[in-house]
PDB file of N, CA and C in Angstrom:
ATOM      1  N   UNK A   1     119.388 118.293  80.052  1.00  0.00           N
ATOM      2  CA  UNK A   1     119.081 116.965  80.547  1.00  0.00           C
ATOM      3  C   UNK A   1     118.711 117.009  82.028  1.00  0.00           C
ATOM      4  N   UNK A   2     119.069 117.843  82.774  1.00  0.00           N
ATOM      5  CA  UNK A   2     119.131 117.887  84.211  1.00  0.00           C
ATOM      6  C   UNK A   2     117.733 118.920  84.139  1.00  0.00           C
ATOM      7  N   UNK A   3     117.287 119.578  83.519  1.00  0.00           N
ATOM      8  CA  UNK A   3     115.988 119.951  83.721  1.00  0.00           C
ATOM      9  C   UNK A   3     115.098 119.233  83.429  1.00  0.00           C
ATOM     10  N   UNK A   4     114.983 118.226  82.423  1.00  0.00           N
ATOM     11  CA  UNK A   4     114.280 117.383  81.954  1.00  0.00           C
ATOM     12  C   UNK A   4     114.323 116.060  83.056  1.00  0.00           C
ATOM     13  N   UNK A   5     115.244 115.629  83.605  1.00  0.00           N
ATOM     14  CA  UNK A   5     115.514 114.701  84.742  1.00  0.00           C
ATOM     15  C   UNK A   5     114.156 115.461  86.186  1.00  0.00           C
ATOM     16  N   UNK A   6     114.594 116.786  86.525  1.00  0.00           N
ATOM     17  CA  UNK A   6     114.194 117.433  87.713  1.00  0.00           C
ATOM     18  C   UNK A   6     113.018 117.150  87.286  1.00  0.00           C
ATOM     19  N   UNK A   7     111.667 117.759  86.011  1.00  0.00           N
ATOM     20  CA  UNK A   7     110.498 117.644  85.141  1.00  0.00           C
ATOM     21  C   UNK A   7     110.185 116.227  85.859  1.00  0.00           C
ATOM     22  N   UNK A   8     110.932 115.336  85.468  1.00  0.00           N
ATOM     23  CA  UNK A   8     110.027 113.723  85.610  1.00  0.00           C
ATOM     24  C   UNK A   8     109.961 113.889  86.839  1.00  0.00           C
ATOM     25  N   UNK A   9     111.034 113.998  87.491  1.00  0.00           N
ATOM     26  CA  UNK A   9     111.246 113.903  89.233  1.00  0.00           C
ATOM     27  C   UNK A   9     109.949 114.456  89.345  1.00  0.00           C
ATOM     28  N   UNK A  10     109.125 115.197  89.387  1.00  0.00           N
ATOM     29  CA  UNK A  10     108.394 116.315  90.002  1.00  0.00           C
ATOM     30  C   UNK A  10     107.115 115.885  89.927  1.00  0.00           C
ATOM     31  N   UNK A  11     106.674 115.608  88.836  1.00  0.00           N
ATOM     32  CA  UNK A  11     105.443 114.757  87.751  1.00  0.00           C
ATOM     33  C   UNK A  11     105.595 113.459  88.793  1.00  0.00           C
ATOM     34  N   UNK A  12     106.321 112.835  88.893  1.00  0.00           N
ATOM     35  CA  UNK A  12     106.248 111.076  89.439  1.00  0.00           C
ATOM     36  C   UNK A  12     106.054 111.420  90.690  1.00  0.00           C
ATOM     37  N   UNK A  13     106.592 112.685  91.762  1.00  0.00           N
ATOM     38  CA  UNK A  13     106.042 112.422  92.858  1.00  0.00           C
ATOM     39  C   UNK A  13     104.651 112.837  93.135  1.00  0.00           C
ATOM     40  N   UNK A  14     104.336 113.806  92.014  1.00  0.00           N
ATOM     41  CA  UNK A  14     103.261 114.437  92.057  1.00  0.00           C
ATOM     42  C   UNK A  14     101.926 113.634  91.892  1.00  0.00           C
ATOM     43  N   UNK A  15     102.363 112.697  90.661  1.00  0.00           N
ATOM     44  CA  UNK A  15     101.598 111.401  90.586  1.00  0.00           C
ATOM     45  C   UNK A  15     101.340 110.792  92.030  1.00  0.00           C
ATOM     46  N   UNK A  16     102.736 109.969  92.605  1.00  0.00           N
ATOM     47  CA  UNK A  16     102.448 109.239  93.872  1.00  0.00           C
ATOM     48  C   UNK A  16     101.483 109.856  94.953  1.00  0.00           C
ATOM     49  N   UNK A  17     101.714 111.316  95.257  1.00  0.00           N
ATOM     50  CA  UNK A  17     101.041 112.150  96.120  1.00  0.00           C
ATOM     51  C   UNK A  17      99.368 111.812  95.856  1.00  0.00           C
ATOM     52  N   UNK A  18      99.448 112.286  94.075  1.00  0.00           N
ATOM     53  CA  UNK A  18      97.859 111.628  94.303  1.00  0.00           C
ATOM     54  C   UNK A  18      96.699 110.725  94.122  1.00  0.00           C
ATOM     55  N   UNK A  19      97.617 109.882  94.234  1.00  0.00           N
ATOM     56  CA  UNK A  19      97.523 108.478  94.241  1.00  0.00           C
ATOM     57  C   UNK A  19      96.431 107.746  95.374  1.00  0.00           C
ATOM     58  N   UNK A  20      96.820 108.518  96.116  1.00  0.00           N
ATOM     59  CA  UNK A  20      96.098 107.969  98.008  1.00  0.00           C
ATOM     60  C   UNK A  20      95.205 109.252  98.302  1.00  0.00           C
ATOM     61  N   UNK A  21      94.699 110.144  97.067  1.00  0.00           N
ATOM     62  CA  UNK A  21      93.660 111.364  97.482  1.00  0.00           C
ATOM     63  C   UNK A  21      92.436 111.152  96.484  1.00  0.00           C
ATOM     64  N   UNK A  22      92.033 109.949  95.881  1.00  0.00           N
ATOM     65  CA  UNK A  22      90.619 109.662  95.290  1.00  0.00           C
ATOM     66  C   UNK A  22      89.464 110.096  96.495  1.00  0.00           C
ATOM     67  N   UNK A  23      88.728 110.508  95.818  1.00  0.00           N
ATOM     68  CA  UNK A  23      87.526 110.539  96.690  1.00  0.00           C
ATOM     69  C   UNK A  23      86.315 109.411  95.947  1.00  0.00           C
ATOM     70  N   UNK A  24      86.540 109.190  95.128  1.00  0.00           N
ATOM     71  CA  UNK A  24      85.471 108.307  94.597  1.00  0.00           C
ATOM     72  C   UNK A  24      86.021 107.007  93.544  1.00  0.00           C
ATOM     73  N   UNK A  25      85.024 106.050  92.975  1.00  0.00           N
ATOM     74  CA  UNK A  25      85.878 105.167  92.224  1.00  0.00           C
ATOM     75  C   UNK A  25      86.430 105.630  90.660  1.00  0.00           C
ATOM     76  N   UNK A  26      85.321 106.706  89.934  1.00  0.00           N
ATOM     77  CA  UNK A  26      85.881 107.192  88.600  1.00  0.00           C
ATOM     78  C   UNK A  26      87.350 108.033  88.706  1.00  0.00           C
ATOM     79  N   UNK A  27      87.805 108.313  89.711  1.00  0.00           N
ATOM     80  CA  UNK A  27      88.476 109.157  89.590  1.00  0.00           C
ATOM     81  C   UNK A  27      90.015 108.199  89.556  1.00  0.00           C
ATOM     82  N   UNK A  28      89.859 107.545  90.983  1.00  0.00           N
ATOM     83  CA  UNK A  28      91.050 106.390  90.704  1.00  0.00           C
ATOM     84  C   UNK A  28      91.285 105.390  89.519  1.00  0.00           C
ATOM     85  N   UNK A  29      89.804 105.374  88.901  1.00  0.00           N
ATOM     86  CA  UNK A  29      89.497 104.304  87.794  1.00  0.00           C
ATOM     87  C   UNK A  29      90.447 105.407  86.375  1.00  0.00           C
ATOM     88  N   UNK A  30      89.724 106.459  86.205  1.00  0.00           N
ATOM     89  CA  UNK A  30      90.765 106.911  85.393  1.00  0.00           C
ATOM     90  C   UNK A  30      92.325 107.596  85.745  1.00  0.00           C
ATOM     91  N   UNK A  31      92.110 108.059  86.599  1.00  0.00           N
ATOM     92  CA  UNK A  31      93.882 108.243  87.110  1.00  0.00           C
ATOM     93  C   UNK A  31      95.036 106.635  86.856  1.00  0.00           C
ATOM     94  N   UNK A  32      94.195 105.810  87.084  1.00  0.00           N
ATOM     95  CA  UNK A  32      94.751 104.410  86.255  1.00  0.00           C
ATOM     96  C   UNK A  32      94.907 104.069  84.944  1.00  0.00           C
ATOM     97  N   UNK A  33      93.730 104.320  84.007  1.00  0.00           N
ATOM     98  CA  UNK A  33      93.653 104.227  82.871  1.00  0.00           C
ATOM     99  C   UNK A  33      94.894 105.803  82.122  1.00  0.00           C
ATOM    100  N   UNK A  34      94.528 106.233  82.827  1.00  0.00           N
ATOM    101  CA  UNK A  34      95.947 107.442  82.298  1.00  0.00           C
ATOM    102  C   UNK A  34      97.040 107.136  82.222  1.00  0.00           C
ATOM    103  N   UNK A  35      97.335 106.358  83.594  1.00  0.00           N
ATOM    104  CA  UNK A  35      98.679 106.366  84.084  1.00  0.00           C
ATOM    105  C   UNK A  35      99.238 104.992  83.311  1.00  0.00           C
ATOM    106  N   UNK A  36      98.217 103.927  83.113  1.00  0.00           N
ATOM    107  CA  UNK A  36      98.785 103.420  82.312  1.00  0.00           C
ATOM    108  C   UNK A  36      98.810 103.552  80.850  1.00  0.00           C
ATOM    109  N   UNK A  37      97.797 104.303  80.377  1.00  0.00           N
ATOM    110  CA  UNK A  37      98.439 104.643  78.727  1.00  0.00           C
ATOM    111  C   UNK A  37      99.512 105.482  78.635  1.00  0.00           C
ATOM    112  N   UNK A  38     100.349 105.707  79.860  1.00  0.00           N
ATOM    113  CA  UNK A  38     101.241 107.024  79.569  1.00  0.00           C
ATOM    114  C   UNK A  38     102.628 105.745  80.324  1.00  0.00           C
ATOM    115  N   UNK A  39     102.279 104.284  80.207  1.00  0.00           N
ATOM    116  CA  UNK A  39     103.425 103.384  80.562  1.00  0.00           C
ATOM    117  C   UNK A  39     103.799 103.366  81.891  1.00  0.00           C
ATOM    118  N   UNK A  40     103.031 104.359  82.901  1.00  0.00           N
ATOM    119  CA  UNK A  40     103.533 104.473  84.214  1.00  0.00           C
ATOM    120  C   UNK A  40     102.713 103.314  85.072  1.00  0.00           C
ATOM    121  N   UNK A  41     103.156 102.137  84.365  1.00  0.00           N
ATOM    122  CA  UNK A  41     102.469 100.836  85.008  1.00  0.00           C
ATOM    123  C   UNK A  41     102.215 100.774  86.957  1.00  0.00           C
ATOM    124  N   UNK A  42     103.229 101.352  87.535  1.00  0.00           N
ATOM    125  CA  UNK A  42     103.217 101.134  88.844  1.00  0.00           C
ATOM    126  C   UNK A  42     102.278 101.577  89.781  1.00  0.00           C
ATOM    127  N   UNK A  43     102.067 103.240  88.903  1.00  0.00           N
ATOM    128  CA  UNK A  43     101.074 104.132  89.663  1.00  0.00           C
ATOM    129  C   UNK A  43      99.879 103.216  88.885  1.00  0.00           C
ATOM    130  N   UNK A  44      99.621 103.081  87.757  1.00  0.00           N
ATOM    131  CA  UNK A  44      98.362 102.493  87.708  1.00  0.00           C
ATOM    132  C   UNK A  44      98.316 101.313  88.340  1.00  0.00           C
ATOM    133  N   UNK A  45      99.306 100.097  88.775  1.00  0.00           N
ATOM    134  CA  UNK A  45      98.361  99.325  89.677  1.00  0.00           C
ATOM    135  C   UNK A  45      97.636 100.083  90.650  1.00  0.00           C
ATOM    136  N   UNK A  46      98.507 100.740  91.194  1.00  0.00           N
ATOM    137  CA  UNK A  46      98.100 101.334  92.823  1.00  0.00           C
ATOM    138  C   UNK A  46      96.437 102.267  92.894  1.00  0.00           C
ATOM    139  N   UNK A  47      96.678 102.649  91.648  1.00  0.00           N
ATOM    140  CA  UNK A  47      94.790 102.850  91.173  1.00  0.00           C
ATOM    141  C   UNK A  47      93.870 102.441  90.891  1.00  0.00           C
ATOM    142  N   UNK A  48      94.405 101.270  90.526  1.00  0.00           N
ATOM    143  CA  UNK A  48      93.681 100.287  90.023  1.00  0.00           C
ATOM    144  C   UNK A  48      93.333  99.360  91.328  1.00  0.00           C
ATOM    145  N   UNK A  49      94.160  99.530  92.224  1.00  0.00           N
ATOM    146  CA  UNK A  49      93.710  98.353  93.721  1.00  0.00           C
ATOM    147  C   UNK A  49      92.949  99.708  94.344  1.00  0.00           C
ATOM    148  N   UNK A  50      92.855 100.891  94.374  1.00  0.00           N
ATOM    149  CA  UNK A  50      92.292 102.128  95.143  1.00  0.00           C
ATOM    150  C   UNK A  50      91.152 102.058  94.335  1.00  0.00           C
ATOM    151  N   UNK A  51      90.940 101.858  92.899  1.00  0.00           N
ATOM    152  CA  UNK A  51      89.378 101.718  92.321  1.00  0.00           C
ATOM    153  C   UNK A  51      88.728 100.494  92.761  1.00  0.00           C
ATOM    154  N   UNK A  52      89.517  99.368  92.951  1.00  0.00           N
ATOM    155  CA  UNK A  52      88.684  98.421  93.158  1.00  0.00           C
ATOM    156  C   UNK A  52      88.344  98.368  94.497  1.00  0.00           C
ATOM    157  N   UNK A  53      88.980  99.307  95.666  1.00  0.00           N
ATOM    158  CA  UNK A  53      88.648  99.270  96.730  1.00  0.00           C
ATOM    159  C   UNK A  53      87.221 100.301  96.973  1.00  0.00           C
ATOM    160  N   UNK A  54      87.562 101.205  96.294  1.00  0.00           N
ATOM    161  CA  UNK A  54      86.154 102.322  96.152  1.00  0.00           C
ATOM    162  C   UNK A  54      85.135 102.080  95.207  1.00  0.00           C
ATOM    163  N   UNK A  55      85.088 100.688  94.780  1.00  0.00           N
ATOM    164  CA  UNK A  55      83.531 100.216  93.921  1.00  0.00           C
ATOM    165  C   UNK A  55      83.184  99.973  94.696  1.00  0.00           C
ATOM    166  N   UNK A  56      81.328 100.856  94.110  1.00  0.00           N
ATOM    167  CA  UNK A  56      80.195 100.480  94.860  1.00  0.00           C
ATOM    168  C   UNK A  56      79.141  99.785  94.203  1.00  0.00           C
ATOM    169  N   UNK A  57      79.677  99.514  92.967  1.00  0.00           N
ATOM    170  CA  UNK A  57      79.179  97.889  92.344  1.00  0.00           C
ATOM    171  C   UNK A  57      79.940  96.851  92.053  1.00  0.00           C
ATOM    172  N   UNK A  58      79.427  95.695  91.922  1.00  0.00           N
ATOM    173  CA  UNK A  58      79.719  94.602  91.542  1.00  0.00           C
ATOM    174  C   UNK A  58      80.457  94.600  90.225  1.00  0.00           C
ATOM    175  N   UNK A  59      79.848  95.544  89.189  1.00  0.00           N
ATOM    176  CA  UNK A  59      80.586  95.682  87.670  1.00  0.00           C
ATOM    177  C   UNK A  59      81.994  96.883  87.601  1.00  0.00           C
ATOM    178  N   UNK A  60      81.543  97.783  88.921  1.00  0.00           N
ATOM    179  CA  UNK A  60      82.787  98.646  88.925  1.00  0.00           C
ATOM    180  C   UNK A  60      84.066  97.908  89.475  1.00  0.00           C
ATOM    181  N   UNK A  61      83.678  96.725  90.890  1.00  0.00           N
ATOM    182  CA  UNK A  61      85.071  96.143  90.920  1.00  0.00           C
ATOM    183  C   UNK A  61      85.380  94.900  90.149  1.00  0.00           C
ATOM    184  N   UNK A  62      84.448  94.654  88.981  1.00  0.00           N
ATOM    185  CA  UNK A  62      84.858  93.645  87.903  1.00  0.00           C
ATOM    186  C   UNK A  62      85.826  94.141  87.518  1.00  0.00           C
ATOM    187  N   UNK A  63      85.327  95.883  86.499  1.00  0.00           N
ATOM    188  CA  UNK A  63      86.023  96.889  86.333  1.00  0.00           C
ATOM    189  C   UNK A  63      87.777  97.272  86.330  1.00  0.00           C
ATOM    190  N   UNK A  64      87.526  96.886  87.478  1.00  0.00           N
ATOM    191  CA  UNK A  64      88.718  97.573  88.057  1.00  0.00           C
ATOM    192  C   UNK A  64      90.037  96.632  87.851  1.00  0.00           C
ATOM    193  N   UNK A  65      88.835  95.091  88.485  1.00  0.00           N
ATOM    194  CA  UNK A  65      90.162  94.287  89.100  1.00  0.00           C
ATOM    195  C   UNK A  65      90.527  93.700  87.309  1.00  0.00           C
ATOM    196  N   UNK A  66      89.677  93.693  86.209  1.00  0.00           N
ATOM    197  CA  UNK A  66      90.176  93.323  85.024  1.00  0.00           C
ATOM    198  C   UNK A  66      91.098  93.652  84.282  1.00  0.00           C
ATOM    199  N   UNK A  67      91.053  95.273  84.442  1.00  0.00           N
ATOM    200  CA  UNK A  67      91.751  96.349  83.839  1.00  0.00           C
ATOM    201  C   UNK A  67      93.197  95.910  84.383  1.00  0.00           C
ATOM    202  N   UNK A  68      93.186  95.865  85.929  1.00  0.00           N
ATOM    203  CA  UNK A  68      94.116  95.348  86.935  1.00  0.00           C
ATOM    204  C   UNK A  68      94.851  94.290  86.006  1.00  0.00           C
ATOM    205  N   UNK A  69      94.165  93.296  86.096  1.00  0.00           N
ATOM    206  CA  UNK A  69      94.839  92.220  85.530  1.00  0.00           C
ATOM    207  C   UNK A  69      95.115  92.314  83.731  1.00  0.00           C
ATOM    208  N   UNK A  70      94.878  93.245  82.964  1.00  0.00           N
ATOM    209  CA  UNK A  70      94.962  93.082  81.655  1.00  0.00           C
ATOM    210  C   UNK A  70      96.852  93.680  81.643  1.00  0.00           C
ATOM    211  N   UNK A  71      96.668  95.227  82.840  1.00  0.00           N
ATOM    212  CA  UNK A  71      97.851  95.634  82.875  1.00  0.00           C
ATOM    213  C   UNK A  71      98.834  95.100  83.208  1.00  0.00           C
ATOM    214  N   UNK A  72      98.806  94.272  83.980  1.00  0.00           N
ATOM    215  CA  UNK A  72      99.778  92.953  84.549  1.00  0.00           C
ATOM    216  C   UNK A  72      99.957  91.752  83.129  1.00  0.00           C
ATOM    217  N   UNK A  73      99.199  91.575  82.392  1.00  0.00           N
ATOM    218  CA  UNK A  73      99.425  90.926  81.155  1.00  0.00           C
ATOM    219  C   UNK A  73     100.206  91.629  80.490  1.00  0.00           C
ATOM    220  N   UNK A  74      99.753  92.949  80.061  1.00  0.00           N
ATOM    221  CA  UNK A  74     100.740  93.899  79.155  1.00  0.00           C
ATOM    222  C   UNK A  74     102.068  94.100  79.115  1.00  0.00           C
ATOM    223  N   UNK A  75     102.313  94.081  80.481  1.00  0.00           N
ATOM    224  CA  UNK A  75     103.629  94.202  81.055  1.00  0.00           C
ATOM    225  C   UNK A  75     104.250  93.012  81.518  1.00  0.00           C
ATOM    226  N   UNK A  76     103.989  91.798  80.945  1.00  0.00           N
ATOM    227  CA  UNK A  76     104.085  90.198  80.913  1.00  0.00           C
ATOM    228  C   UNK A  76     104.570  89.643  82.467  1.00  0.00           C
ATOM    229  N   UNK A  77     103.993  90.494  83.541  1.00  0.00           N
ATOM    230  CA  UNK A  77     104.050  89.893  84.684  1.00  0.00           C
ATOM    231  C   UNK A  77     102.757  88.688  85.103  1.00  0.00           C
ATOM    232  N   UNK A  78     102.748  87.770  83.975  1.00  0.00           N
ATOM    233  CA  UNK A  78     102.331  86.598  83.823  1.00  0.00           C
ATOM    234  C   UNK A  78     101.404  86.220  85.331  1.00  0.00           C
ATOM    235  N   UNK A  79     102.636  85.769  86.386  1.00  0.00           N
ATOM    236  CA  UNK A  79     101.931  84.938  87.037  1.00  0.00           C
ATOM    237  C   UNK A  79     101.051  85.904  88.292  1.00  0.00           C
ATOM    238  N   UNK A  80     100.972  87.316  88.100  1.00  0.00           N
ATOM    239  CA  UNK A  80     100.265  88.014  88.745  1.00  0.00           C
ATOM    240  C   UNK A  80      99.046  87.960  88.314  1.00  0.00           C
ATOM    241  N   UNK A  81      99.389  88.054  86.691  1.00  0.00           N
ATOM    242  CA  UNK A  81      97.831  88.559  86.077  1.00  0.00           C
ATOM    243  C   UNK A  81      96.952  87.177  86.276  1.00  0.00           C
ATOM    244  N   UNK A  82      97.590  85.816  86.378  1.00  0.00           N
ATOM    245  CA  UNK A  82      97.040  84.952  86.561  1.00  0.00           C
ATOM    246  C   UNK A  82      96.151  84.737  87.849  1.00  0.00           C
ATOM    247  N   UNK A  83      96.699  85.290  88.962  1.00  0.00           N
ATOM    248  CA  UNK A  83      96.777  85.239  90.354  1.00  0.00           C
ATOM    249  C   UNK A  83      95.587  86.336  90.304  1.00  0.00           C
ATOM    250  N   UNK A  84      95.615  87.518  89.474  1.00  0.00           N
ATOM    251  CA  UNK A  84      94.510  88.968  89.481  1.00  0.00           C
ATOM    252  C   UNK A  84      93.293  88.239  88.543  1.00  0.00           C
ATOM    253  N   UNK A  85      93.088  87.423  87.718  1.00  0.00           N
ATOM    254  CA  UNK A  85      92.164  86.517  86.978  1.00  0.00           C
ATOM    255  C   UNK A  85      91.666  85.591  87.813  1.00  0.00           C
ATOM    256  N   UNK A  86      92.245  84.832  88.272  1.00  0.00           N
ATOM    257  CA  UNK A  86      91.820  83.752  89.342  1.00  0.00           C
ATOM    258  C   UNK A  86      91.115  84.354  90.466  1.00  0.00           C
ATOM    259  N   UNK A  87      91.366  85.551  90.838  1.00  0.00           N
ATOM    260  CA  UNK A  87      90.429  86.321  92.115  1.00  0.00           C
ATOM    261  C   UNK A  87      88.928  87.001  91.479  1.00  0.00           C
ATOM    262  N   UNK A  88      89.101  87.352  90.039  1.00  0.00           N
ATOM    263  CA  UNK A  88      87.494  87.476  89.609  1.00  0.00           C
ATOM    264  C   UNK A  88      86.756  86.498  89.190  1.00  0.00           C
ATOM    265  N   UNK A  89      87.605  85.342  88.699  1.00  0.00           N
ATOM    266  CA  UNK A  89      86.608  84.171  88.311  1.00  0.00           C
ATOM    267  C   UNK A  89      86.285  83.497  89.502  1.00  0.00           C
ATOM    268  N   UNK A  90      86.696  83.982  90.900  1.00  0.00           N
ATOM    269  CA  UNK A  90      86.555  83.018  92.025  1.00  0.00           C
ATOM    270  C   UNK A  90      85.494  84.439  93.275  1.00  0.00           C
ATOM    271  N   UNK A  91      85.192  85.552  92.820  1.00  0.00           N
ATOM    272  CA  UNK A  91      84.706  86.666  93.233  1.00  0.00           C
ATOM    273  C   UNK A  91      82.992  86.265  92.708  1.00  0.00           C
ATOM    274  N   UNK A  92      82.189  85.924  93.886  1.00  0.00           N
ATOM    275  CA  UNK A  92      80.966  85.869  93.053  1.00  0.00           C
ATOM    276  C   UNK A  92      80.232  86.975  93.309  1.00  0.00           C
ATOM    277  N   UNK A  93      80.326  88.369  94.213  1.00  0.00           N
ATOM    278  CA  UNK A  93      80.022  89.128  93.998  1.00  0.00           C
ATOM    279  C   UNK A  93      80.612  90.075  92.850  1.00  0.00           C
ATOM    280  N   UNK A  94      81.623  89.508  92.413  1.00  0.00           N
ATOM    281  CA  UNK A  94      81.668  90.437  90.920  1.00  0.00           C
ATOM    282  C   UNK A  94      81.670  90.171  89.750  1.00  0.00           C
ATOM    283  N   UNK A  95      80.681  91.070  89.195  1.00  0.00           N
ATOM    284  CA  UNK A  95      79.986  90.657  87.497  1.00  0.00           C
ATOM    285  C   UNK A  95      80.574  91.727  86.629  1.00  0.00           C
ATOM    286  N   UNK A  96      80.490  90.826  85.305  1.00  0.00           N
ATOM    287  CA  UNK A  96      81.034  92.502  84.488  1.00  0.00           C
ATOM    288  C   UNK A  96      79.778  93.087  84.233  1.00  0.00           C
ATOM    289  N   UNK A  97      78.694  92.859  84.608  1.00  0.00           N
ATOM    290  CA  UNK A  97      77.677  93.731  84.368  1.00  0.00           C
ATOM    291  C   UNK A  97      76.032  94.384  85.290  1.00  0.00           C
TER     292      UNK A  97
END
């Protein structure tokens, strides 16, 4: 159990570490989409606000900030995802396409 404890320990900081080393938007865009099919909701916001900061279109930070807000639904933090919805329907530079 205590090796398996140390394992996560190691993986989660390893995650956080590279978290803040995207060089581009696909990379944070899927380091999000990973992190949240693997339930690690937290690191994927934080990729998900680092993808939407590194779109260099209009449909990549639709992209981003949707995904953003679907994961905040999933995880029934309601009045965020509302608050992350309300910033793309009120974003007129961003289209989903």
């Amino acid at each position: 159990m205590k090796r398996q404890s140390l394992f996560i320990g190691t993986a989660l900081a390893l995650a956080v570490f590279t978290l803040g080393a995207f060089d581009n938007y696909n990379q944070a865009f899927q380091a999000a989409r990973k992190a949240a099919g693997a339930k690690q909701y937290e690191e994927a916001f934080k990729a998900y606000e680092e993808a939407e900061k590194l779109a260099q279109t209009p449909a990549q930070q639709y992209q981003a900030a949707f995904n953003w807000a679907e994961t905040l639904r999933r995880t029934k933090r309601w009045a965020e995802a509302e608050k992350k919805m309300a910033e793309i329907v009120a974003g007129e530079k961003m289209t989903p396409t």
